[in-house]
Protein backbone atom coordinates (compact mmCIF):
# COMPACT_ATOMS: atom_id res chain seq x y z
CA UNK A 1 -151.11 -52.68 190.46
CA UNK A 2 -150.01 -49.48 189.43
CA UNK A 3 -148.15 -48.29 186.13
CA UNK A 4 -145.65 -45.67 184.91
CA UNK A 5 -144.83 -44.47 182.01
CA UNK A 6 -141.47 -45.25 180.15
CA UNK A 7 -141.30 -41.37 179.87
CA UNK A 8 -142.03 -40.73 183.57
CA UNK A 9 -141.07 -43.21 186.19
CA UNK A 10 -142.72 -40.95 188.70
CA UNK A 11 -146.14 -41.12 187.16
CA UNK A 12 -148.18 -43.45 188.56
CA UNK A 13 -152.12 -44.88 186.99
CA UNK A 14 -154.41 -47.61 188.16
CA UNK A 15 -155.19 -50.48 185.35
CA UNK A 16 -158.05 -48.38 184.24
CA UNK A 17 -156.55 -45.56 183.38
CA UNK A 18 -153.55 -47.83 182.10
CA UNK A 19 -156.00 -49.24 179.47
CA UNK A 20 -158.73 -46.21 178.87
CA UNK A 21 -155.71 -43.50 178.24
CA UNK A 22 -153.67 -46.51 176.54
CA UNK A 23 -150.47 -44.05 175.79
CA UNK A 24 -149.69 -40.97 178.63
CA UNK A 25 -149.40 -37.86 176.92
CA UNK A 26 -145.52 -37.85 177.41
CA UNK A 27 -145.78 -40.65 174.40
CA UNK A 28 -144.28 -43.26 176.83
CA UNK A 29 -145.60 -46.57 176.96
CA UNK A 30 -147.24 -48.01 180.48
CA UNK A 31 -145.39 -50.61 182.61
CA UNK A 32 -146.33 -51.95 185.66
CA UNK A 33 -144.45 -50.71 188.57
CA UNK A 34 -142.87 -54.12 189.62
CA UNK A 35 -143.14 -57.25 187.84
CA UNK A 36 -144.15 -60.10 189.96
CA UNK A 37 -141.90 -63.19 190.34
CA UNK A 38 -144.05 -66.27 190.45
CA UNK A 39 -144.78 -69.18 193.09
CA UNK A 40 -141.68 -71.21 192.35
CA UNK A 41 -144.56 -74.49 192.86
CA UNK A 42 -146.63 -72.77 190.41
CA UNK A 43 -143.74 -72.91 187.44
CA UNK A 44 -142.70 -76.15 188.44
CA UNK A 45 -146.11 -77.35 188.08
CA UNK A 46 -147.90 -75.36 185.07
CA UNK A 47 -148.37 -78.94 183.44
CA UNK A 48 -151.50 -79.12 185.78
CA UNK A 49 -153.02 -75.96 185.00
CA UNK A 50 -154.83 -75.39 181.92
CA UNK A 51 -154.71 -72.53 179.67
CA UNK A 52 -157.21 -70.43 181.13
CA UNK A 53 -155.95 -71.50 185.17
CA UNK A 54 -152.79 -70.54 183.84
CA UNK A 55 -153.91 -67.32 182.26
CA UNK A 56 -155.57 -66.40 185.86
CA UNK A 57 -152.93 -66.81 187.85
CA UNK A 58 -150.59 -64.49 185.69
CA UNK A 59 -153.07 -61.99 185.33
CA UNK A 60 -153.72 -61.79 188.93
CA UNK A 61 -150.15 -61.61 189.86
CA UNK A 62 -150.04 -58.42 187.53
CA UNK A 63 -153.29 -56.89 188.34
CA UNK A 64 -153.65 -57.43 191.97
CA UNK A 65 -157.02 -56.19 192.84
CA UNK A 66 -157.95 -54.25 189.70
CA UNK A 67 -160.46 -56.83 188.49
CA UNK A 68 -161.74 -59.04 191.66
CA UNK A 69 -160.87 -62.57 191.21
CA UNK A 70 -164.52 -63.99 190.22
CA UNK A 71 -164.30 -61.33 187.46
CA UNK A 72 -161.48 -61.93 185.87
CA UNK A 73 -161.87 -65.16 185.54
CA UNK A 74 -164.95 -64.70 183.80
CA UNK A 75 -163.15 -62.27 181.48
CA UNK A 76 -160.48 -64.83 181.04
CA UNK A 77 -162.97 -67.58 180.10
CA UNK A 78 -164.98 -65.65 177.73
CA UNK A 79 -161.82 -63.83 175.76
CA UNK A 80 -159.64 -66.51 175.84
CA UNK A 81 -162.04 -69.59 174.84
CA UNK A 82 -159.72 -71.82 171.76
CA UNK A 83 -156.87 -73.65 172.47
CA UNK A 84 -153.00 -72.46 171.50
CA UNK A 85 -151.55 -76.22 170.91
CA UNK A 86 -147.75 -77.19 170.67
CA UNK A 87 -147.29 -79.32 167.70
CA UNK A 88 -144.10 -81.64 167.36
CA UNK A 89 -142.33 -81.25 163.79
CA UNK A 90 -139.63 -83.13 164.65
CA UNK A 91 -137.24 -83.71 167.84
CA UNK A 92 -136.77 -80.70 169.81
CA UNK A 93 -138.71 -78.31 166.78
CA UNK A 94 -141.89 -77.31 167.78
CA UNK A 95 -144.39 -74.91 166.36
CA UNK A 96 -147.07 -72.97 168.80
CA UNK A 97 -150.26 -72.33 166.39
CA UNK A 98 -152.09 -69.37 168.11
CA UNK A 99 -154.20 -69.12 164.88
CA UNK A 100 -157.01 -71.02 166.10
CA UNK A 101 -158.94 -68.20 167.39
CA UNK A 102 -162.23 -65.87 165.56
CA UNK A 103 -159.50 -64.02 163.49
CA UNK A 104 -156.98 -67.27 162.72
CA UNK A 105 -154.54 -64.66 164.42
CA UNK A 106 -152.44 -64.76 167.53
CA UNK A 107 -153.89 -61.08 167.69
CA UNK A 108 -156.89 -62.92 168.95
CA UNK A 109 -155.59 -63.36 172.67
CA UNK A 110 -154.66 -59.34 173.33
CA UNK A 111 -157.91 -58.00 171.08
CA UNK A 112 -160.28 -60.45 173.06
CA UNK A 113 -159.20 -59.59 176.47
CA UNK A 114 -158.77 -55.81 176.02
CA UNK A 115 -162.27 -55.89 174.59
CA UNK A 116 -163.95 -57.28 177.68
CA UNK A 117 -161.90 -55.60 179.98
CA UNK A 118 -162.66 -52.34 178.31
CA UNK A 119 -166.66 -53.28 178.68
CA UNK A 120 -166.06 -54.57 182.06
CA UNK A 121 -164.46 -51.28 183.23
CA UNK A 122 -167.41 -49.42 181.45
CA UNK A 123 -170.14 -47.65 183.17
CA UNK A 124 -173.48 -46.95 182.50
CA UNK A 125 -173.89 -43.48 181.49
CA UNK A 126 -170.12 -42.53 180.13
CA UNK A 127 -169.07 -41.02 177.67
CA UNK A 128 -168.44 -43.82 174.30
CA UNK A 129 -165.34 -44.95 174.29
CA UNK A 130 -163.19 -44.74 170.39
CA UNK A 131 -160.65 -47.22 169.65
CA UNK A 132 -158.06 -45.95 167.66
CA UNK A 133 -155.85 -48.95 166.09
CA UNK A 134 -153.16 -49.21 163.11
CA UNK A 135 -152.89 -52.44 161.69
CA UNK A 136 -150.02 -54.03 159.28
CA UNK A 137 -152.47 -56.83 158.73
CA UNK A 138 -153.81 -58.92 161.30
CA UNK A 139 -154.35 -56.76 164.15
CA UNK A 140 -157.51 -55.31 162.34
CA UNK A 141 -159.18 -58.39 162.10
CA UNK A 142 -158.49 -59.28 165.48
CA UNK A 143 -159.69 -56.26 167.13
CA UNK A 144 -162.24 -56.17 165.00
CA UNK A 145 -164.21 -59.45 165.86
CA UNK A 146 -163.27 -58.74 169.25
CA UNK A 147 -165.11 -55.27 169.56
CA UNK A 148 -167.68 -56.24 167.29
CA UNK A 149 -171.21 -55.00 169.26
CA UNK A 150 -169.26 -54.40 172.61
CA UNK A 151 -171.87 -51.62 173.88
CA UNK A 152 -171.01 -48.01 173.83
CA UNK A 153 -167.74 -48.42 171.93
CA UNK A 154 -166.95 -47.57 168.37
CA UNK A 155 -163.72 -48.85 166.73
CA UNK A 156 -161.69 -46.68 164.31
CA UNK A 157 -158.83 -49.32 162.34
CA UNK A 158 -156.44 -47.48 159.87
CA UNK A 159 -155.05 -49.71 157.30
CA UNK A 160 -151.74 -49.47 154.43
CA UNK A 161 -153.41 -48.84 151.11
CA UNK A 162 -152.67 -52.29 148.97
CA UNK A 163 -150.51 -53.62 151.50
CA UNK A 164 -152.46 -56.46 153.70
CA UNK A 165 -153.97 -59.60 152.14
CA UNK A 166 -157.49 -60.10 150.39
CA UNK A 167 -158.79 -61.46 153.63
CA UNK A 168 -157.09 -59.50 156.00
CA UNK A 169 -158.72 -56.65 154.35
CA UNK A 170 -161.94 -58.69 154.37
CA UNK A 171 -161.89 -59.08 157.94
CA UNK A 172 -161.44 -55.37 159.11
CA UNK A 173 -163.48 -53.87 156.43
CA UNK A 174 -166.69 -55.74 156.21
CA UNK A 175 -168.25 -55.41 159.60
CA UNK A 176 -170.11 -52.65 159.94
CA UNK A 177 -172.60 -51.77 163.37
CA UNK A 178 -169.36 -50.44 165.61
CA UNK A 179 -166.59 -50.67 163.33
CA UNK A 180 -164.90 -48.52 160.85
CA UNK A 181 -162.08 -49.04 158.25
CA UNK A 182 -159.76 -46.08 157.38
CA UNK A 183 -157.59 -47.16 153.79
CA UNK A 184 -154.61 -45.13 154.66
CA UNK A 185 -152.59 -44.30 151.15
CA UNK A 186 -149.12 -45.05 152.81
CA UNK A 187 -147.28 -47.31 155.19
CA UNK A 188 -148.39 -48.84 158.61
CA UNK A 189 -145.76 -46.64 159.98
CA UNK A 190 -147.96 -43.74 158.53
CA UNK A 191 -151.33 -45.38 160.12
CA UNK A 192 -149.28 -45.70 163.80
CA UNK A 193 -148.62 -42.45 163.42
CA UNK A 194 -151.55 -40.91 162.96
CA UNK A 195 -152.94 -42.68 165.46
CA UNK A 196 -150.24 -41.67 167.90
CA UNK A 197 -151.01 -37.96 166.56
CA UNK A 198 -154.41 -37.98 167.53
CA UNK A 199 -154.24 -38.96 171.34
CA UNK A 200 -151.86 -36.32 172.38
CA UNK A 201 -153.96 -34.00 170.05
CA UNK A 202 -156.09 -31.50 172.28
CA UNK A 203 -158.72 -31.16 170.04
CA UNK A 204 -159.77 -34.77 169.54
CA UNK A 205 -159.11 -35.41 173.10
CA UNK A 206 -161.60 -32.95 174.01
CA UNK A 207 -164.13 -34.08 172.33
CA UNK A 208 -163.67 -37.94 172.17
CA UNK A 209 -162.58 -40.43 174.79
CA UNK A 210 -159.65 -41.96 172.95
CA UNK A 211 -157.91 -45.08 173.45
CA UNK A 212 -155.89 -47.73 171.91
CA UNK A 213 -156.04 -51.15 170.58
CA UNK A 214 -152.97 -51.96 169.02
CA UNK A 215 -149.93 -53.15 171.53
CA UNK A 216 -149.29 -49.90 172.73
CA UNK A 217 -152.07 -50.22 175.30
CA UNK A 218 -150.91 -52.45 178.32
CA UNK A 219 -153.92 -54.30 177.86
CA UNK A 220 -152.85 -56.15 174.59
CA UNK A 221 -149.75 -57.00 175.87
CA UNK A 222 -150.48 -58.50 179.64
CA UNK A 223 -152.84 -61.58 177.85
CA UNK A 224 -149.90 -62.34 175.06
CA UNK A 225 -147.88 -63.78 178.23
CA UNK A 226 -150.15 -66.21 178.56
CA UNK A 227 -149.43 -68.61 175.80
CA UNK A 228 -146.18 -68.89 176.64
CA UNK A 229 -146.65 -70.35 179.94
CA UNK A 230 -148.80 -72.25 178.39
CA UNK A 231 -146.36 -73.50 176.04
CA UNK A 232 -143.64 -74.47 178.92
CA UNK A 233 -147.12 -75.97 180.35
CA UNK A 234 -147.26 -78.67 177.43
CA UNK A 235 -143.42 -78.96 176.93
CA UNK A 236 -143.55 -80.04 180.30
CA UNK A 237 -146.08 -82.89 179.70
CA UNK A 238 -143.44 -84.52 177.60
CA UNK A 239 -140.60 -84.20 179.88
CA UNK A 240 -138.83 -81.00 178.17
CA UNK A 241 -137.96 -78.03 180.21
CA UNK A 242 -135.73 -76.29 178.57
CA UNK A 243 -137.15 -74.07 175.73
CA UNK A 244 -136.06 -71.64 173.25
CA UNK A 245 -138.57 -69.24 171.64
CA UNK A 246 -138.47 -67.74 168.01
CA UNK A 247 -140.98 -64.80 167.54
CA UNK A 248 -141.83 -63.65 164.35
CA UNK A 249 -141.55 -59.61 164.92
CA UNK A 250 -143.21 -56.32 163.36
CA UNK A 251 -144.23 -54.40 166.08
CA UNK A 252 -142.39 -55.77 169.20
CA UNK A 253 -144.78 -56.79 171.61
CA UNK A 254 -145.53 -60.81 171.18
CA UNK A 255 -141.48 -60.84 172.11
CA UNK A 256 -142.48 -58.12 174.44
CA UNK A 257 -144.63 -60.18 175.73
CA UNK A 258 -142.18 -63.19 176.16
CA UNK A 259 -139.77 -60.87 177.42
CA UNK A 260 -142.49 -60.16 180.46
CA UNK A 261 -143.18 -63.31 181.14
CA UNK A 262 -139.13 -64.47 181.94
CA UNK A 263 -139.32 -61.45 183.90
CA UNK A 264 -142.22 -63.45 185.72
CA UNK A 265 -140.07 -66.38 186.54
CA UNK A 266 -140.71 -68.31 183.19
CA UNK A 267 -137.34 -70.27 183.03
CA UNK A 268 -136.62 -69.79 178.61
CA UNK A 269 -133.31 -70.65 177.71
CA UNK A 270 -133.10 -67.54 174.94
CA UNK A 271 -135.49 -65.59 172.29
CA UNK A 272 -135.04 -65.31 168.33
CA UNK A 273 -136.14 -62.53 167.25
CA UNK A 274 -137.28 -63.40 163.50
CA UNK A 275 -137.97 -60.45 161.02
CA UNK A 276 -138.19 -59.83 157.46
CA UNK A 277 -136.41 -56.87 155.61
CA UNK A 278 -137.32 -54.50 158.09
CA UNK A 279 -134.91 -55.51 160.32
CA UNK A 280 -133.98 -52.39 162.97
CA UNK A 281 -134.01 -54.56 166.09
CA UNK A 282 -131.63 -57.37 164.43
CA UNK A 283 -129.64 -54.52 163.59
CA UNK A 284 -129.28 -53.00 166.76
CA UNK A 285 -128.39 -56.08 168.71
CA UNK A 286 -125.56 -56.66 165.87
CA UNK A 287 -124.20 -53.09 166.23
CA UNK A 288 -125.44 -51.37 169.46
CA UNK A 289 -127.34 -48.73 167.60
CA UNK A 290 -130.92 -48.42 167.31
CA UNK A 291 -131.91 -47.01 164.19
CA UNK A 292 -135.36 -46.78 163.12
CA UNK A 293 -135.63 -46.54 159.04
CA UNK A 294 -139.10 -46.02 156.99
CA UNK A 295 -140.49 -49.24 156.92
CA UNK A 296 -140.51 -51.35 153.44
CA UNK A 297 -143.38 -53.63 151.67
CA UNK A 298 -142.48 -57.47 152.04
CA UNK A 299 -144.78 -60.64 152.18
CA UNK A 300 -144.63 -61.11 155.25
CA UNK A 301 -146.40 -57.57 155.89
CA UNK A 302 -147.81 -57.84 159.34
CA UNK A 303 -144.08 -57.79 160.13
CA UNK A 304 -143.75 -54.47 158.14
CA UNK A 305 -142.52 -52.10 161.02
CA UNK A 306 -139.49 -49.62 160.41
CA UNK A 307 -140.05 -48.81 163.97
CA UNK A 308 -141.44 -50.95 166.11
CA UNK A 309 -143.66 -49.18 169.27
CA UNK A 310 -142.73 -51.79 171.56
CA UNK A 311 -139.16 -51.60 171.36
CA UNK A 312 -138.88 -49.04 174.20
CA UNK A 313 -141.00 -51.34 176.81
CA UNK A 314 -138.16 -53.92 176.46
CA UNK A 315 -135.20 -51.49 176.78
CA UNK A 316 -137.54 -50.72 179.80
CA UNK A 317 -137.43 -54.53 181.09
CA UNK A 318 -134.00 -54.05 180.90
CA UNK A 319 -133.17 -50.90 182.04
CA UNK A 320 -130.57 -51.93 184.76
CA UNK A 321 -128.85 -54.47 183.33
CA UNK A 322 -128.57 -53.50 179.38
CA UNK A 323 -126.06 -56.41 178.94
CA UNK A 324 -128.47 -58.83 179.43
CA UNK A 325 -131.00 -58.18 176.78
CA UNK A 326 -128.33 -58.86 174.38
CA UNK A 327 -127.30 -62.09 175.96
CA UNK A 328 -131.02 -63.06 176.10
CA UNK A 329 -132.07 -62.40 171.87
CA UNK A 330 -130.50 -63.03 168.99
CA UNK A 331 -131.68 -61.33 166.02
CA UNK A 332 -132.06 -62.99 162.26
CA UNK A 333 -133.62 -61.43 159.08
CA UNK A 334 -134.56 -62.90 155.64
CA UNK A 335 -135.64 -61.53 152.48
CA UNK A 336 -138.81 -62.85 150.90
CA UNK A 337 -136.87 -65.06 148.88
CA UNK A 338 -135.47 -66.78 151.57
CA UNK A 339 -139.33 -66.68 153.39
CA UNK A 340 -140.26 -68.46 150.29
CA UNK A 341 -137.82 -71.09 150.37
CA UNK A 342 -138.35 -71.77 154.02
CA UNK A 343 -142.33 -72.04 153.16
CA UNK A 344 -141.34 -74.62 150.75
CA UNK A 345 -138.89 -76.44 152.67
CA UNK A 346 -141.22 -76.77 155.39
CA UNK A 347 -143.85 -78.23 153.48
CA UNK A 348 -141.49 -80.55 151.61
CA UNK A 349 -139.33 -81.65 154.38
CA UNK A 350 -142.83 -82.03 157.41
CA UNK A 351 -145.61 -81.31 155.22
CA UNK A 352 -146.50 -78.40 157.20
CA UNK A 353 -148.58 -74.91 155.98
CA UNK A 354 -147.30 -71.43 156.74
CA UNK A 355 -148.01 -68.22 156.89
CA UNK A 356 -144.61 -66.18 155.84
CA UNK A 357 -144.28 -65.04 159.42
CA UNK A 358 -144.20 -68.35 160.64
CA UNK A 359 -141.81 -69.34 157.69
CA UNK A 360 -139.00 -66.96 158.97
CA UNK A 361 -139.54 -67.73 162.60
CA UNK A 362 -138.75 -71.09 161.69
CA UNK A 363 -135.96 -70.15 159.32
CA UNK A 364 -134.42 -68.08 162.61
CA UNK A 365 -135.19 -70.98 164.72
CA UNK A 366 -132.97 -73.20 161.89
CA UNK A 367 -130.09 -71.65 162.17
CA UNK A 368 -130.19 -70.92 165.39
CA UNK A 369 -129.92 -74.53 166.73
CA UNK A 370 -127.45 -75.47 163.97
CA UNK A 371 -125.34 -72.53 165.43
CA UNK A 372 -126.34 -73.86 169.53
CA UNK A 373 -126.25 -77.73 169.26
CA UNK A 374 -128.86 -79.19 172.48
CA UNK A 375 -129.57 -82.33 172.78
CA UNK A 376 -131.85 -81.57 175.80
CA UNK A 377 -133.28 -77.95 174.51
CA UNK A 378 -136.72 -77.43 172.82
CA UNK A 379 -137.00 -74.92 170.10
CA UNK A 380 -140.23 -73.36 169.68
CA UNK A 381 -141.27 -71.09 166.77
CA UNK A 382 -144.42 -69.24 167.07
CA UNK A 383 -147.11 -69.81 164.17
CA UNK A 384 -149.03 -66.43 164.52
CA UNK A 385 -151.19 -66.35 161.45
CA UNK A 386 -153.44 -68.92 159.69
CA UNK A 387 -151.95 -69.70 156.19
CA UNK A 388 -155.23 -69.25 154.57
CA UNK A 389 -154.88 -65.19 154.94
CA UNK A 390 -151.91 -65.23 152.63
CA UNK A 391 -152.45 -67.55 149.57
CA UNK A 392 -151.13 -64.96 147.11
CA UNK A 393 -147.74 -64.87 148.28
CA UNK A 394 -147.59 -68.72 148.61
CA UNK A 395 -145.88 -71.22 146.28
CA UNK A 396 -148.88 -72.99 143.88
CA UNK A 397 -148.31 -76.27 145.21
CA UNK A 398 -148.65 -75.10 149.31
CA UNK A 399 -151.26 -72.73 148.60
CA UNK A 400 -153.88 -75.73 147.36
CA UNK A 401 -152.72 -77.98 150.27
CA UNK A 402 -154.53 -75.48 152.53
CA UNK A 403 -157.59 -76.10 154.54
CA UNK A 404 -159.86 -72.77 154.74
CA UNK A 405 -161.52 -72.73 157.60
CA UNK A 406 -165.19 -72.17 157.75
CA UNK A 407 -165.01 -68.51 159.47
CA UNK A 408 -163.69 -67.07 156.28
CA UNK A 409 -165.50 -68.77 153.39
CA UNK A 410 -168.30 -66.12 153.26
CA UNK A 411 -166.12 -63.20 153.62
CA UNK A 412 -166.32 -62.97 149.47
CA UNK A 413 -169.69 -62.16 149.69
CA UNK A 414 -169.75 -59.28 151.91
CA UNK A 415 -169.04 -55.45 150.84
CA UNK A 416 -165.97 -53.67 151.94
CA UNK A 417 -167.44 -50.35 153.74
CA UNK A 418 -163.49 -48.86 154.00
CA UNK A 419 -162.77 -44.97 153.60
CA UNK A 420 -159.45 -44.13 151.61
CA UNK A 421 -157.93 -41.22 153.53
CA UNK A 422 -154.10 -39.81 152.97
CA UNK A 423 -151.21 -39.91 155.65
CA UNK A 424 -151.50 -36.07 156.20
CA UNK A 425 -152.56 -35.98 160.06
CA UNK A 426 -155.28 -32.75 159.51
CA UNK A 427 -157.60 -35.44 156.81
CA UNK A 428 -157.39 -37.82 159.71
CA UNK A 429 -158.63 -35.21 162.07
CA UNK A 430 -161.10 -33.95 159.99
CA UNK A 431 -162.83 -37.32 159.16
CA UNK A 432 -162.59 -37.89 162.50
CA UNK A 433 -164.50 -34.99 163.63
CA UNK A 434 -166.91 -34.88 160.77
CA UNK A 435 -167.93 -38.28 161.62
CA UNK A 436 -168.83 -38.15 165.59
């Protein structure tokens, strides 16, 4: 498969390049050059296929022969190794928890894949490879633990000053060996651009071989399809095949995603896309002008994005028929007091834990239905962060109903080994290059 940039349509990579160069220096994003239409059989029948058959057969279909088959389905095995379960709530409300991987994020799927493709595409002898990410909050973690010792790579993850949670922080800044923490003093808008700075910055690229982990590189976004195939996959098991997704959003690529895999033949009924305050998407599908604003603090602050990367990969998707993106998303936004109440009300009214990102996907999800009556229609809100990473910003009574799991009870007792850094581009540069 080959891939262009949304900048050039002429230009034209292999996967490699896709993923090593992450963002052309025209600042486009890469798209593959034609998006394949699954076997018909295949979508009929994903409730035979597990997650990681399933997560095979879309990859292939996108790569071609980038990664022989034997390959990539060791990749898929090793990356993508936890389970992504549908959980009934009630009729026709489902939540997809895609928290139970190494980072309790659903970060884990794109971080874990890219990492292994990005060793598997390695040789011996090449020049290291730096990984430049930004991270609102759970990104860091994620590509963290999923770089963690991968040979011949270092990791570089810039970070909002005072603006993830205790153990996000924890997560991305405690590692060590291969990884590095950058404390940005400003937004994650700030940290994306820096990042974006630096690769079409002839100076670092000289010197380093730079590439990206967040969902700017083509990478991240290919595995995030996966889970919801496999989420039609279960539905199906019960009978239910019509769906309707609501995706928390910051950044725009796990809708992005979603948005890729109904291009693929994935029959969804519609997408919600669910944000907090920072709401530039929402509204441009309300008003037909896209807007981008400085993003603003919330607590649901993975979500944080004033303007959100992957945004111009799904104009891309729909390109030639404009109309149809608007007919396919809707677009809700709540304040944190309304995140709050829809924490509380879902652990009052199903006795449920969530993260505030998963609280206003629900919310969106809510009054979506009671605006689209179905009797026969699934909704399915994504839960894409573990409630433990946000206990501050919980109500008392939901915050001691949660169950820590064991991967993050010894994160107290390790030392943060972060850098605070400005947003000015040239201190960036400069640790950068005073720290080769």
């Amino acid at each position: 498969m080959k891939f262009y940039s949304t900048n050039n349509t002429g230009l034209r990579v292999g996967f490699k390049e896709a993923v090593f160069n992450s963002m052309p220096q025209d600042k486009g994003l890469y798209m593959p050059e034609s998006i394949p239409v699954l076997d018909e059989k295949f979508l009929t029948n994903l409730d035979e296929y597990t997650l990681p058959e399933i997560a095979f057969h879309v990859a292939q279909n996108l790569l071609g022969d980038d990664i022989p088959a034997d390959d990539l389905k060791a990749i898929i095995h090793d990356a993508i190794n936890f389970l992504a379960p549908v959980v009934e709530l009630e009729k026709n409300v489902f939540v997809l928890e895609l928290f139970h991987g190494p980072s309790l994020a659903f970060k884990d799927f794109g971080a874990r894949f890219m990492s292994r493709v990005m060793a598997y595409f390695l040789e011996n002898g090449e020049k290291q490879l730096d990984v430049l990410v930004a991270t609102s909050g759970d990104t860091g973690g994620a590509v963290a633990l999923g770089f963690l010792g991968v040979p011949n790579t270092r990791v570089t993850i810039l970070f909002p000053k005072g603006a993830v949670s205790k153990i996000q922080e924890l997560q991305l800044t405690t590692n060590g060996q291969n990884i590095r923490a950058l404390e940005i003093d400003g937004t994650f808008d700030d940290c994306q651009a820096l990042v974006k700075q630096a690769f079409t910055d002839a100076e670092l690229n000289d010197k380093f071989r730079l590439t990206s982990a967040n969902s700017i590189n083509i990478a991240r976004l290919i595995p995030q399809t996966f889970y919801y195939f496999n989420a039609y996959a279960q539905l199906l098991r019960q009978g239910i095949s019509k769906v309707v997704f609501a995706v928390p959003s910051g950044n725009f690529g796990n809708i992005g995603a979603g948005l890729l895999a109904w291009k693929m033949g994935l029959p969804v009924q519609h997408f919600i896309a669910a944000t907090n305050a920072n709401d530039t998407v929402p509204q441009y599908l309300k008003t037909g002008v896209y807007e981008p604003k400085p993003s603003v603090a919330t607590i649901s602050n993975a979500m944080d994005v004033g303007n959100p990367s992957n945004w111009v990969r799904i104009a891309d998707l729909f390109k030639d028929e404009p109309a149809k993106l608007n007919a396919l998303i809707d677009g809700y936004t709540y304040n944190d007091e309304e995140t709050t109440q829809a924490i509380e009300e879902l652990f009052n009214d199903h006795h449920y834990v969530a993260c505030p990102h998963t609280a206003i996907a629900w919310k969106a999800l809510e009054a979506y239905q009671q605006e689209h009556p179905s009797t026969d229609t699934a909704g399915v809100f994504l839960s894409t962060a573990h409630a433990c990473k946000f206990p501050d910003v919980l109500p008392t009574n939901v915050a001691d109903s949660i169950v820590i799991p064991e991967q993050v009870t010894n994160l107290d007792k390790k030392e943060s080994k972060a850098v605070s850094l400005g947003k000015d581009f040239e201190g960036f540069k400069g640790y950068l290059l005073n720290n080769a």
